[in-house]
PDB file of N, CA and C in Angstrom:
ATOM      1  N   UNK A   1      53.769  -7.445  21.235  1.00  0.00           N
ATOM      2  CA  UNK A   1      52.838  -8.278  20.504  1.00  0.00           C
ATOM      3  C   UNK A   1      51.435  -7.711  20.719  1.00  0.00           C
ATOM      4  N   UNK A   2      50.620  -7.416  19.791  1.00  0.00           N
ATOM      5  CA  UNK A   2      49.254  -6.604  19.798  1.00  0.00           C
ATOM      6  C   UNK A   2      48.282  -8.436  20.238  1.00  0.00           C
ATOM      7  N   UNK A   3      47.610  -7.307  21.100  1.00  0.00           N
ATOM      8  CA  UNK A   3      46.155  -8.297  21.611  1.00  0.00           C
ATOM      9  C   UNK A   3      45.180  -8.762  20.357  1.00  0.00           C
ATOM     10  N   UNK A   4      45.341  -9.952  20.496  1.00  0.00           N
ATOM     11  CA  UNK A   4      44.356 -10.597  19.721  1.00  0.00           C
ATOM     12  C   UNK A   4      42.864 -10.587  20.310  1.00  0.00           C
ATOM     13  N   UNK A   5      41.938 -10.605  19.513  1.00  0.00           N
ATOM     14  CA  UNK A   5      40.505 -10.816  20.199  1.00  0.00           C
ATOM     15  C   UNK A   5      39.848 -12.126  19.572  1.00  0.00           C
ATOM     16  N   UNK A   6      39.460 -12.929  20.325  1.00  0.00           N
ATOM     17  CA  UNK A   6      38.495 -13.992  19.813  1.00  0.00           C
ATOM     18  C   UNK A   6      36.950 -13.845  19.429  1.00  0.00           C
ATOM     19  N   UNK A   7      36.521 -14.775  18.837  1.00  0.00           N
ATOM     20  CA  UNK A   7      35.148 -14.547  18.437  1.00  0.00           C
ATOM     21  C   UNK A   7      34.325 -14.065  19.172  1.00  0.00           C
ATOM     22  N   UNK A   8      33.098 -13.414  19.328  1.00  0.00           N
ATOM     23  CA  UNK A   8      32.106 -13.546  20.035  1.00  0.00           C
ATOM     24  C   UNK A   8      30.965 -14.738  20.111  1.00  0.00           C
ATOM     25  N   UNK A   9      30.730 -14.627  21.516  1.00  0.00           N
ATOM     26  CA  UNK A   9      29.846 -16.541  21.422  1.00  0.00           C
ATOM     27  C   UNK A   9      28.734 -15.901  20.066  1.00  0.00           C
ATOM     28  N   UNK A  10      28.090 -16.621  19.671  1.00  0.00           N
ATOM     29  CA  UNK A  10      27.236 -16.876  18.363  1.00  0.00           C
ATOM     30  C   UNK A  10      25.529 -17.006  19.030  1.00  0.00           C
ATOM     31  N   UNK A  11      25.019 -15.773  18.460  1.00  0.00           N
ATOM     32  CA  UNK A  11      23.744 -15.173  19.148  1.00  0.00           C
ATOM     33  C   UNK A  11      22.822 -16.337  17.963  1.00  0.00           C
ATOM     34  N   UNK A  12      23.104 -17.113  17.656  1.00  0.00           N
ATOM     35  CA  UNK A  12      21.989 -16.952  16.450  1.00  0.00           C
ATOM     36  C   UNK A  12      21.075 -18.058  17.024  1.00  0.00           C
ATOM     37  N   UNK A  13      19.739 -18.256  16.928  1.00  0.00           N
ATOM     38  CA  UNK A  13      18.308 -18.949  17.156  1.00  0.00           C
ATOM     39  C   UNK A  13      18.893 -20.098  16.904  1.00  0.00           C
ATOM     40  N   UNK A  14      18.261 -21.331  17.552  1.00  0.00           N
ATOM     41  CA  UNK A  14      18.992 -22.670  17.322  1.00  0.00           C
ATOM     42  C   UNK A  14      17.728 -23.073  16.081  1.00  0.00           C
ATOM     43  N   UNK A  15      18.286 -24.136  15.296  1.00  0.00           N
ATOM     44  CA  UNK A  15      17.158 -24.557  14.173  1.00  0.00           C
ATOM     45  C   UNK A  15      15.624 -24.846  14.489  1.00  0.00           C
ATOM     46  N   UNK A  16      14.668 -25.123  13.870  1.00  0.00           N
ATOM     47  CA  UNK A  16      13.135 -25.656  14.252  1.00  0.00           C
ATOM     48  C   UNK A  16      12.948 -26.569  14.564  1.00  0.00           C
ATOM     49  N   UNK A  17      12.714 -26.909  15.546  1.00  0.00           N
ATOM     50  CA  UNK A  17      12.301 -28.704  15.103  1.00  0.00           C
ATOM     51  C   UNK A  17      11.052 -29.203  14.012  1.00  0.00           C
ATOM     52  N   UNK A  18      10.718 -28.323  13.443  1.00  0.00           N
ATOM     53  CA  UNK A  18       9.451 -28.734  12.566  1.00  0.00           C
ATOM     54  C   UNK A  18      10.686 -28.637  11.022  1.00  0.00           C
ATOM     55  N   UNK A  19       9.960 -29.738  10.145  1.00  0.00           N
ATOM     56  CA  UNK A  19      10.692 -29.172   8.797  1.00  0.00           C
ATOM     57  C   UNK A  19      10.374 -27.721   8.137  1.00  0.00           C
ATOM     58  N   UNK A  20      11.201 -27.464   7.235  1.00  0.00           N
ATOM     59  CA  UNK A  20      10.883 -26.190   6.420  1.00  0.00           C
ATOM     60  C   UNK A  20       9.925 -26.105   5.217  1.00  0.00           C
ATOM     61  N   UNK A  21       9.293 -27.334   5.334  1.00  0.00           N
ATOM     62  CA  UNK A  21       8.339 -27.184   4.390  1.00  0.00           C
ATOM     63  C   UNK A  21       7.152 -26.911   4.431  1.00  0.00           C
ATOM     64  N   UNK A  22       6.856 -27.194   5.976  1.00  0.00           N
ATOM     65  CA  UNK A  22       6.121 -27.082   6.709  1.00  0.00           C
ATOM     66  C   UNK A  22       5.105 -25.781   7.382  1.00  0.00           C
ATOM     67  N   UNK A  23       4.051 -24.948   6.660  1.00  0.00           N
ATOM     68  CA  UNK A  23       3.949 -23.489   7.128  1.00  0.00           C
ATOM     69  C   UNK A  23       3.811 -23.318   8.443  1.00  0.00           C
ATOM     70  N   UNK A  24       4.690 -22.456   8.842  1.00  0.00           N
ATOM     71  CA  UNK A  24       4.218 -22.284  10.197  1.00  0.00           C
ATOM     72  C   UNK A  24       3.068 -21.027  10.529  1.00  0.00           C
ATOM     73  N   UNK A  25       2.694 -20.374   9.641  1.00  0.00           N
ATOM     74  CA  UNK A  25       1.361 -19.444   9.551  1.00  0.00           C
ATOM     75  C   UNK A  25       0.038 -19.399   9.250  1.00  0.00           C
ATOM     76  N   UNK A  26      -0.960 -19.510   9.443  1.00  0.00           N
ATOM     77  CA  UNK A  26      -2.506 -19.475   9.273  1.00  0.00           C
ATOM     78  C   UNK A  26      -2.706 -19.230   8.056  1.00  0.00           C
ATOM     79  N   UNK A  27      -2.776 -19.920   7.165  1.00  0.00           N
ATOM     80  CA  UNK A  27      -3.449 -19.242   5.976  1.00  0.00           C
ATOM     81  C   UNK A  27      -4.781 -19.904   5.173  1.00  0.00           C
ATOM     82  N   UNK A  28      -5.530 -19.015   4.293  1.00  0.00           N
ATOM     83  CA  UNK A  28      -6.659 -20.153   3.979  1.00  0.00           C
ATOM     84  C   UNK A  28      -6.257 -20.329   2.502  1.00  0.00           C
ATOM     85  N   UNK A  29      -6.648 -21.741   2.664  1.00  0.00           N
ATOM     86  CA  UNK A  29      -6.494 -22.483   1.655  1.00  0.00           C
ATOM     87  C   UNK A  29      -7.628 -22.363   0.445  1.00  0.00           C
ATOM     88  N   UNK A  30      -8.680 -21.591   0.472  1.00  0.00           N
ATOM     89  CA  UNK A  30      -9.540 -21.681  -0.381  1.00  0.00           C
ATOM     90  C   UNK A  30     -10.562 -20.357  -0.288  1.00  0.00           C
ATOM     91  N   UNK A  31     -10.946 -20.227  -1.260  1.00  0.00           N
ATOM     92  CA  UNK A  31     -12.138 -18.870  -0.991  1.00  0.00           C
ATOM     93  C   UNK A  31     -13.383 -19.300  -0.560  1.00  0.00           C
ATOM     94  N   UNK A  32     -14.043 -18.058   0.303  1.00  0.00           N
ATOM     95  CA  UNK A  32     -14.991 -18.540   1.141  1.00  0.00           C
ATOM     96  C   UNK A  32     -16.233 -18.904   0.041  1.00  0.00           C
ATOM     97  N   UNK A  33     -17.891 -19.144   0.969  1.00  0.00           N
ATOM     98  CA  UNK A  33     -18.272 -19.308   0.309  1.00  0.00           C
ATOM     99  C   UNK A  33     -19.209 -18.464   0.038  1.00  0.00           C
ATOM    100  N   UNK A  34     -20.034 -18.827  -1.555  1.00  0.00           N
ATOM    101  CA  UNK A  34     -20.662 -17.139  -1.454  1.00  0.00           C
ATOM    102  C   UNK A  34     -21.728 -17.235  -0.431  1.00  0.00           C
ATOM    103  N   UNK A  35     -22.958 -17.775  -0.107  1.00  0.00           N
ATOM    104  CA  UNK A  35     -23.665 -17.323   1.054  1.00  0.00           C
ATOM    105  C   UNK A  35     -22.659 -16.989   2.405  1.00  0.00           C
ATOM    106  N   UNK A  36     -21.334 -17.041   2.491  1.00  0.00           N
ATOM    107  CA  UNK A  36     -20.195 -16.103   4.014  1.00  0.00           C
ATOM    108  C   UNK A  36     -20.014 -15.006   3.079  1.00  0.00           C
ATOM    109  N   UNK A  37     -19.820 -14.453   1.802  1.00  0.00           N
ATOM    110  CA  UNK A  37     -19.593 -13.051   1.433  1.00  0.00           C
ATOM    111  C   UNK A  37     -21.169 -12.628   1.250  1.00  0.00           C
ATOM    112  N   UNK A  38     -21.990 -12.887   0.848  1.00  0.00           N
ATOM    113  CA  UNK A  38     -23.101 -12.553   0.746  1.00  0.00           C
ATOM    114  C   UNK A  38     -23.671 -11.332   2.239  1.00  0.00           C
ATOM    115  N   UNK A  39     -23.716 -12.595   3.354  1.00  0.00           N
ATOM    116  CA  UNK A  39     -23.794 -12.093   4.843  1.00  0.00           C
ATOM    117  C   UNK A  39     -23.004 -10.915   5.271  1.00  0.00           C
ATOM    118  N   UNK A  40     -21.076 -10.823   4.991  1.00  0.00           N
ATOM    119  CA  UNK A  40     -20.793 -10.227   5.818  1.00  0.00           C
ATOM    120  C   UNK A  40     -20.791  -9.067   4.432  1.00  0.00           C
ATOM    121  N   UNK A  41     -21.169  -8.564   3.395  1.00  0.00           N
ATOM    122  CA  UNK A  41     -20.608  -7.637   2.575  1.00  0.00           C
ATOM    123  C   UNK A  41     -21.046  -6.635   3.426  1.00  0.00           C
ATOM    124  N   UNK A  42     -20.165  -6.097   3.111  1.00  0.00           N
ATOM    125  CA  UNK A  42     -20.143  -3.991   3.636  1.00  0.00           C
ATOM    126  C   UNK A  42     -21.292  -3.267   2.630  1.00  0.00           C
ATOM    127  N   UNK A  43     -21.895  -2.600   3.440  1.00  0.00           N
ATOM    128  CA  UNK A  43     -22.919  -1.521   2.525  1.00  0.00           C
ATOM    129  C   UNK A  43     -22.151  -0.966   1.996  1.00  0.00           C
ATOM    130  N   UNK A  44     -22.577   0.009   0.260  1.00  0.00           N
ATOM    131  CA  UNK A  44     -22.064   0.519  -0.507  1.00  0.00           C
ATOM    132  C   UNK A  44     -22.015   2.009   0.015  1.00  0.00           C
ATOM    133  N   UNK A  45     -20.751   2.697  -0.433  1.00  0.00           N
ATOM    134  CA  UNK A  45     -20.752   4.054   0.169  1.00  0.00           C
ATOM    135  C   UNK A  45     -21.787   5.050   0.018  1.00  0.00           C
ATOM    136  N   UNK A  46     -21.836   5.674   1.028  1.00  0.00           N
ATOM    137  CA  UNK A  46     -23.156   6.784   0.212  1.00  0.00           C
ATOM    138  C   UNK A  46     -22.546   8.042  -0.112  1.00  0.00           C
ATOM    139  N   UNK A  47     -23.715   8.487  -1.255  1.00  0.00           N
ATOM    140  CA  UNK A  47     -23.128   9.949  -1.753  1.00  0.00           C
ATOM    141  C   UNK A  47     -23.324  11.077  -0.801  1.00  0.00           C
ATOM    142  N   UNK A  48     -22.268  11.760  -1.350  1.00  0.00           N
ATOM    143  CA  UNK A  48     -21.557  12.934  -0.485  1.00  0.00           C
ATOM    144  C   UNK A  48     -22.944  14.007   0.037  1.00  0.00           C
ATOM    145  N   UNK A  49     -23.366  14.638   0.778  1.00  0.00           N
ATOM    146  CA  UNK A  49     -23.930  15.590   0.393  1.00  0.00           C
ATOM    147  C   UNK A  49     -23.445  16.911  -0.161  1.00  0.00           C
ATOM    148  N   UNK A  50     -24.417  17.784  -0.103  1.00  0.00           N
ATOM    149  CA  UNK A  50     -23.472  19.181  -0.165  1.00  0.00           C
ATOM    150  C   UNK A  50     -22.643  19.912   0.438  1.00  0.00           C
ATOM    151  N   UNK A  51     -23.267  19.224   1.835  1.00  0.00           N
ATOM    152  CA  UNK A  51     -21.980  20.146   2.544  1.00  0.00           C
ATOM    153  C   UNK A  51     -20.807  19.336   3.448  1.00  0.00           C
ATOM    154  N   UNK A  52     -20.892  17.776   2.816  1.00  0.00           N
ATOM    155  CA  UNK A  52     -19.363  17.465   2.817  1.00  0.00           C
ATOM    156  C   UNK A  52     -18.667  17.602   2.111  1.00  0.00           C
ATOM    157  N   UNK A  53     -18.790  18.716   0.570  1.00  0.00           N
ATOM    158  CA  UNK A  53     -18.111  18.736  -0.312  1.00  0.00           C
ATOM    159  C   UNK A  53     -17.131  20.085  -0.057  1.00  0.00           C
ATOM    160  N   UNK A  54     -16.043  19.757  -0.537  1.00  0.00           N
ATOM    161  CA  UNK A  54     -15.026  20.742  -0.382  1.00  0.00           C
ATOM    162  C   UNK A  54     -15.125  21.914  -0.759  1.00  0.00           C
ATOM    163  N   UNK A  55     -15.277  23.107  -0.448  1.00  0.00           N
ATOM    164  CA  UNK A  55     -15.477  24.712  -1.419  1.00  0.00           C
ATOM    165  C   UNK A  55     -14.187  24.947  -2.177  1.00  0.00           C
ATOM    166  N   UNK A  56     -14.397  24.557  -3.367  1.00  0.00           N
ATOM    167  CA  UNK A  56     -13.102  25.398  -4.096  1.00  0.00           C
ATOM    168  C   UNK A  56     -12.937  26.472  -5.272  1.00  0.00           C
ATOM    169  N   UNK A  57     -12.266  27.291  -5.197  1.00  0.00           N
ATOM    170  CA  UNK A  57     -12.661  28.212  -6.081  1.00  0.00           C
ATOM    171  C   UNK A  57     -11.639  28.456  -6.448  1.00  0.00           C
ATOM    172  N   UNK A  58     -11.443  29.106  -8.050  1.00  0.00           N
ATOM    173  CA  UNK A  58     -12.974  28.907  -8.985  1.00  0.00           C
ATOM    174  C   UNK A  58     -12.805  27.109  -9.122  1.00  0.00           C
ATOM    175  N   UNK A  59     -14.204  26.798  -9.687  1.00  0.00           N
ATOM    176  CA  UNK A  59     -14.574  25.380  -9.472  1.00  0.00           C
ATOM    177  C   UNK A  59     -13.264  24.897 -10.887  1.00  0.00           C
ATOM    178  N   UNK A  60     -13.186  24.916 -11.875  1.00  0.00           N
ATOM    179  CA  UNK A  60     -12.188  24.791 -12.480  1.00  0.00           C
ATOM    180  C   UNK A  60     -10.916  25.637 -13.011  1.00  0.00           C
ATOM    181  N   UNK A  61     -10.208  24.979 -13.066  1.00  0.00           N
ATOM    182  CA  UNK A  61      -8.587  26.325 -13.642  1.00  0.00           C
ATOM    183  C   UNK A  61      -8.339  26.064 -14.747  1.00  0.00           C
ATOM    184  N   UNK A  62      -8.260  26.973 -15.255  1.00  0.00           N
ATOM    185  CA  UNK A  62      -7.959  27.119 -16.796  1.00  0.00           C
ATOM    186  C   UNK A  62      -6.723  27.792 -17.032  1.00  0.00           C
ATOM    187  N   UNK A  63      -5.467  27.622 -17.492  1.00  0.00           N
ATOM    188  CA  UNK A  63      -4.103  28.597 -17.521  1.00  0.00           C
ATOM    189  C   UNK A  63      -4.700  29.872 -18.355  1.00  0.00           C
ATOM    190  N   UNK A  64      -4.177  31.065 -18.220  1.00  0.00           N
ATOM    191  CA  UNK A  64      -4.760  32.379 -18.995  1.00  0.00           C
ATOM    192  C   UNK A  64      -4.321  32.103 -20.154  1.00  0.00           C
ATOM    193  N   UNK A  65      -4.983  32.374 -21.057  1.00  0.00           N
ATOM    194  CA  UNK A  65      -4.574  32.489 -22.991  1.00  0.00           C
ATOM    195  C   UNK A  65      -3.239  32.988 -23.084  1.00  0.00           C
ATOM    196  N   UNK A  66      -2.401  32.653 -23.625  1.00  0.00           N
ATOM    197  CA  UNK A  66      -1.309  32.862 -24.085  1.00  0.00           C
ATOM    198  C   UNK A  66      -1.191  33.514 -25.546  1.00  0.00           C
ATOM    199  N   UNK A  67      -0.590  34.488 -25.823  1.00  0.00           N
ATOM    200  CA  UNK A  67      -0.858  35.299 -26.896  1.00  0.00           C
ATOM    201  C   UNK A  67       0.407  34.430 -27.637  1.00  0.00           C
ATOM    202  N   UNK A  68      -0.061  34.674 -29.178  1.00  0.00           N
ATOM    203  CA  UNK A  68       0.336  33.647 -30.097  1.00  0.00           C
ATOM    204  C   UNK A  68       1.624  34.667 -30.606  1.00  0.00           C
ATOM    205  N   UNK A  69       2.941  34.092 -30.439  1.00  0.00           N
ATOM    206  CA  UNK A  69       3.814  34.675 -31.618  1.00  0.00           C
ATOM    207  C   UNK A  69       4.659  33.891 -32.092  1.00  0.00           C
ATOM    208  N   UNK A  70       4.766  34.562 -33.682  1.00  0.00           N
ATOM    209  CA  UNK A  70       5.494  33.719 -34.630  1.00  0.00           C
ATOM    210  C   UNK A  70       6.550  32.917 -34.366  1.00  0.00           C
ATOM    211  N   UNK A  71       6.681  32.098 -35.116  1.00  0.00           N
ATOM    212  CA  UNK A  71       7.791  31.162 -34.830  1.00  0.00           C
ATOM    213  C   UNK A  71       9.155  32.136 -35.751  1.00  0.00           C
ATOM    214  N   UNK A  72      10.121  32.019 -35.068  1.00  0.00           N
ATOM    215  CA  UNK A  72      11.467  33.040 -35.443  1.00  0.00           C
ATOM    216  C   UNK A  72      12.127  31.712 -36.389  1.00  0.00           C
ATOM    217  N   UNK A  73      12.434  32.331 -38.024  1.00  0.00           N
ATOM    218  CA  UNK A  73      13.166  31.192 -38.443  1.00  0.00           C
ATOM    219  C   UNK A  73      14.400  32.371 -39.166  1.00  0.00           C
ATOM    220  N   UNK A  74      15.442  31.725 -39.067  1.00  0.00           N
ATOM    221  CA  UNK A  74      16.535  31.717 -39.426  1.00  0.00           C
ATOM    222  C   UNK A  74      17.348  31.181 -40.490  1.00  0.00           C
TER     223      UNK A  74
END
């Protein structure tokens, strides 16, 4: 007669005691106001100078001209 195996005990979290309707996370309920964005806004980025700019060459690519031939009809 082959060995039977029984369940393993049952790992799982016991229920909440709070209902599920209930958030359990921080969230805001409303947008701030404008004098709190006013205060904390971030300065606008500044422009690059010259020599944080990348060297690339040549400054644009162009594919080489392709020489034109007829269309072959049959």
């Amino acid at each position: 007669m082959p060995a039977t195996y029984g369940r393993l005990p049952s790992s799982a979290m016991p229920h909440a005691l709070s209902p599920e309707l209930v958030p359990n996370w921080r969230h805001q309920a409303s947008v701030p106001l404008l004098s709190y964005r006013q205060m904390k806004a971030s300065p606008p980025p500044g422009s690059p100078t010259p020599s944080m700019l990348p060297y690339v060459e040549p400054a644009t690519y162009a594919p080489p001209a392709s020489a034109a031939t007829p269309l072959a009809y049959s």
